[in-house]
N, C-alpha and C. Protein backbone atom coordinates (compact mmCIF):
# COMPACT_ATOMS: atom_id res chain seq x y z
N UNK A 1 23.33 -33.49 12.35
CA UNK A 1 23.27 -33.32 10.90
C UNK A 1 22.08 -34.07 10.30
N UNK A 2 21.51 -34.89 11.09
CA UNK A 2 20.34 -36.18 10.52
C UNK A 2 19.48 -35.02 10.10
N UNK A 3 19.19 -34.42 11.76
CA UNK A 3 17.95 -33.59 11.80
C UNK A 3 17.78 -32.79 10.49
N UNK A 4 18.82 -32.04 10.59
CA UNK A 4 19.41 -31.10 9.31
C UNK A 4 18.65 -31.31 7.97
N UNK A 5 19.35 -32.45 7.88
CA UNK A 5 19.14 -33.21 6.31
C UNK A 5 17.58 -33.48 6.25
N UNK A 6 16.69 -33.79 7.55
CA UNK A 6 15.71 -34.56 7.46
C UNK A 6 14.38 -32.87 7.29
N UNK A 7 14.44 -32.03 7.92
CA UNK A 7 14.56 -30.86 7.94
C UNK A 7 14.62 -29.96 6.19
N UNK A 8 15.23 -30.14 5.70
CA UNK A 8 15.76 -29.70 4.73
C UNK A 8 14.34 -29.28 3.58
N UNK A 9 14.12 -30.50 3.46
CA UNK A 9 13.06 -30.39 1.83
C UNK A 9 12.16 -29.52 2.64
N UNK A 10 11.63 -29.40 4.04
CA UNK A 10 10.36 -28.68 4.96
C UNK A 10 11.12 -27.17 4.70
N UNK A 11 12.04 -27.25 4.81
CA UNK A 11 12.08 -25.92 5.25
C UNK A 11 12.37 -24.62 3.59
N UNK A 12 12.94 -26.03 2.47
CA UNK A 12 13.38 -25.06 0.94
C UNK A 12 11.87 -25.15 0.73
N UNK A 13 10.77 -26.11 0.87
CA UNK A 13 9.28 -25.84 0.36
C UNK A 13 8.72 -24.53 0.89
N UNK A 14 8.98 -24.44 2.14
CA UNK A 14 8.37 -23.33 2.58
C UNK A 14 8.92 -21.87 2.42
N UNK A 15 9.92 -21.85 1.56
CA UNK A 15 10.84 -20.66 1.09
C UNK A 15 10.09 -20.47 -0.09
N UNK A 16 9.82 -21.97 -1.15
CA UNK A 16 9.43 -21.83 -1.81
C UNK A 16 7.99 -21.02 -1.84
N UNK A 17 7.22 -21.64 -1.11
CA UNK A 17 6.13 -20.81 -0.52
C UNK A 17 5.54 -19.49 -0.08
N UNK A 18 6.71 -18.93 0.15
CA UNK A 18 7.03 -17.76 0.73
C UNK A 18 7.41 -16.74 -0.44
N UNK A 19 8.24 -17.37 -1.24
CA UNK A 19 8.65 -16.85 -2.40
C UNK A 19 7.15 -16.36 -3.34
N UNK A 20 6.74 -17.60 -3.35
CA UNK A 20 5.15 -17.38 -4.75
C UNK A 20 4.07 -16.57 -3.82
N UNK A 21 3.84 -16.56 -2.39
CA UNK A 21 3.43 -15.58 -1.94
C UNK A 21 3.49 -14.11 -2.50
N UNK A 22 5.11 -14.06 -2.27
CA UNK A 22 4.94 -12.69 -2.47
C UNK A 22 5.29 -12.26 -4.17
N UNK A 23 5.50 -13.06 -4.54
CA UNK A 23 5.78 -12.48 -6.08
C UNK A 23 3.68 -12.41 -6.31
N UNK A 24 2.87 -13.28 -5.81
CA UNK A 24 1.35 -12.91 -5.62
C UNK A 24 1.26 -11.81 -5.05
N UNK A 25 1.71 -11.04 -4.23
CA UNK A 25 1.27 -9.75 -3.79
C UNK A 25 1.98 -8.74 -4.06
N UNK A 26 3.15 -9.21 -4.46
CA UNK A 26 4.19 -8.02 -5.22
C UNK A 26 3.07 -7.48 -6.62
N UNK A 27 2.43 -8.57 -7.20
CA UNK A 27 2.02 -8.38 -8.14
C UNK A 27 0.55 -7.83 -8.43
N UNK A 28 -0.13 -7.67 -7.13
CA UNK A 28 -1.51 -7.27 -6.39
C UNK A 28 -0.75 -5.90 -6.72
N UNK A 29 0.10 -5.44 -5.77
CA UNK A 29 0.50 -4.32 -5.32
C UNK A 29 0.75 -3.55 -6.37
N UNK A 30 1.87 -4.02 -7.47
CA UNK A 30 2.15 -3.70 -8.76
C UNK A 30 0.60 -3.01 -9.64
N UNK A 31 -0.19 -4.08 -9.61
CA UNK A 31 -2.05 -3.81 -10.14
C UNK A 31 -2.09 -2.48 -9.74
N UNK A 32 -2.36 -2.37 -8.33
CA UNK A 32 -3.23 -1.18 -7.76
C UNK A 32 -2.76 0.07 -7.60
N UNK A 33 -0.83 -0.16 -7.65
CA UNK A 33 -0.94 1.57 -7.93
C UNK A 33 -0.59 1.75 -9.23
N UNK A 34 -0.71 0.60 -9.99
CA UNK A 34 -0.91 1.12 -11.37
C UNK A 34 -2.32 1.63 -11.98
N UNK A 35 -3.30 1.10 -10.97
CA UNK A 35 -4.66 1.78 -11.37
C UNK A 35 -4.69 2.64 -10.75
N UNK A 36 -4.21 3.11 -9.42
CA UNK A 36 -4.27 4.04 -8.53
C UNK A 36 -4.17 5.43 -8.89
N UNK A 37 -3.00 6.50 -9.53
CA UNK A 37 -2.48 7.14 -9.48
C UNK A 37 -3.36 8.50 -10.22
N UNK A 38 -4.20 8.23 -11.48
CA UNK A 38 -4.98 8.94 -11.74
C UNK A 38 -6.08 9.55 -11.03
N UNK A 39 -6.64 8.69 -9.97
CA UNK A 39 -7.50 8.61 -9.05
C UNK A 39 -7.28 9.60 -8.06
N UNK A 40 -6.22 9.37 -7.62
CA UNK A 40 -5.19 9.29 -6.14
C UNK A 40 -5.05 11.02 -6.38
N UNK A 41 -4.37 11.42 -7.54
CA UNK A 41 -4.24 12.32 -7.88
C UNK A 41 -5.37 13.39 -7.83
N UNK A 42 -6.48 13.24 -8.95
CA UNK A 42 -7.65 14.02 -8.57
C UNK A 42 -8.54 14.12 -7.59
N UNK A 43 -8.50 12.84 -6.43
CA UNK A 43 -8.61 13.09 -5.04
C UNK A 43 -8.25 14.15 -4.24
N UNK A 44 -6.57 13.96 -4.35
CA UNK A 44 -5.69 14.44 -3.54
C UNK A 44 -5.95 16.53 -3.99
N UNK A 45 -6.22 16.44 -5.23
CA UNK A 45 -6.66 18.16 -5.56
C UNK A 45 -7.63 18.60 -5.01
N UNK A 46 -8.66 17.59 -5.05
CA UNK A 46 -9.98 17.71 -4.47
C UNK A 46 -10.29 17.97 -2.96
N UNK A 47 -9.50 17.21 -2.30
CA UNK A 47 -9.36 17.05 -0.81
C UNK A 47 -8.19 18.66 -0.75
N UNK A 48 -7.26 18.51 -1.01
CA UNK A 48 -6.83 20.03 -0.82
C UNK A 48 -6.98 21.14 -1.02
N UNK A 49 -8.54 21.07 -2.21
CA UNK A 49 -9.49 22.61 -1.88
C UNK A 49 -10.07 22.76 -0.60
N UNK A 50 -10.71 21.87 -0.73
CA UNK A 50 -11.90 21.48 0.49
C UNK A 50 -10.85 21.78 1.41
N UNK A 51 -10.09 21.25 1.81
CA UNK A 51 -9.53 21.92 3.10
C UNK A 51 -8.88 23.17 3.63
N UNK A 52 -9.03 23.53 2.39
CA UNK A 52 -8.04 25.10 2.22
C UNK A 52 -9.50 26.08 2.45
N UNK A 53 -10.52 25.52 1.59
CA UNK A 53 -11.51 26.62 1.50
C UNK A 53 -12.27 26.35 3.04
N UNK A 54 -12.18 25.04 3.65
CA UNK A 54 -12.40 24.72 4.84
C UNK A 54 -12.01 25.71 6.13
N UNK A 55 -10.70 25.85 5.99
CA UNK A 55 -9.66 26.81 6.50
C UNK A 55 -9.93 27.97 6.73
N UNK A 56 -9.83 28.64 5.60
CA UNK A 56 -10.24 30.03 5.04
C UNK A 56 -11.60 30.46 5.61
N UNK A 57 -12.89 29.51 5.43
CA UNK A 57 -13.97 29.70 6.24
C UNK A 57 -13.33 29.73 7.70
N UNK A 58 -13.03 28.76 8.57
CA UNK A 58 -12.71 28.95 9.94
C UNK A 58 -11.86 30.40 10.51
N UNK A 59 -10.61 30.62 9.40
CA UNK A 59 -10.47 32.14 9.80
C UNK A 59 -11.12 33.36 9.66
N UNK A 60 -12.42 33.36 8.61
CA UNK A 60 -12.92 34.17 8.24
C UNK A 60 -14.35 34.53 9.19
N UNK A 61 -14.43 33.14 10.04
CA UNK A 61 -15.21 33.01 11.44
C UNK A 61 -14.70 33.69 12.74
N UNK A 62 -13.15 33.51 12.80
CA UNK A 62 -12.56 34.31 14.09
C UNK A 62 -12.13 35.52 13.42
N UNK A 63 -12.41 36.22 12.41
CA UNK A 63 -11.99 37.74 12.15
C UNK A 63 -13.80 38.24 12.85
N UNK A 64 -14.26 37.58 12.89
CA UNK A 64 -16.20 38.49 12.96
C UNK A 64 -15.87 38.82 14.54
């Protein structure tokens, strides 16, 4: 039980630690897909022409 007790404040600091960590990257994370999504979005349209019209060329190569 010494150990325990002696143990103790090391191990609630480093919870503590652990804790403000991540409420720091919870809160990174929170940031970026709150800037993200407008972006992400007109990407994601962009990238799914291009690959469609990508496509469409490649079959329009094995019909010749």
């Amino acid at each position: 039980m010494d150990k325990l007790k002696q143990l103790r404040p090391f191990l609630h600091r480093d919870h503590a630690e652990i804790a403000a960590i991540l409420k720091i990257t919870n809160k990174i994370k929170a940031e970026e897909s709150f800037a993200q999504p407008q972006c992400s979005d007109s990407n994601n349209k962009r990238t799914g022409q291009r690959s469609f019209g990508e496509s469409s060329n490649i079959n329009s190569w094995f019909r010749r």
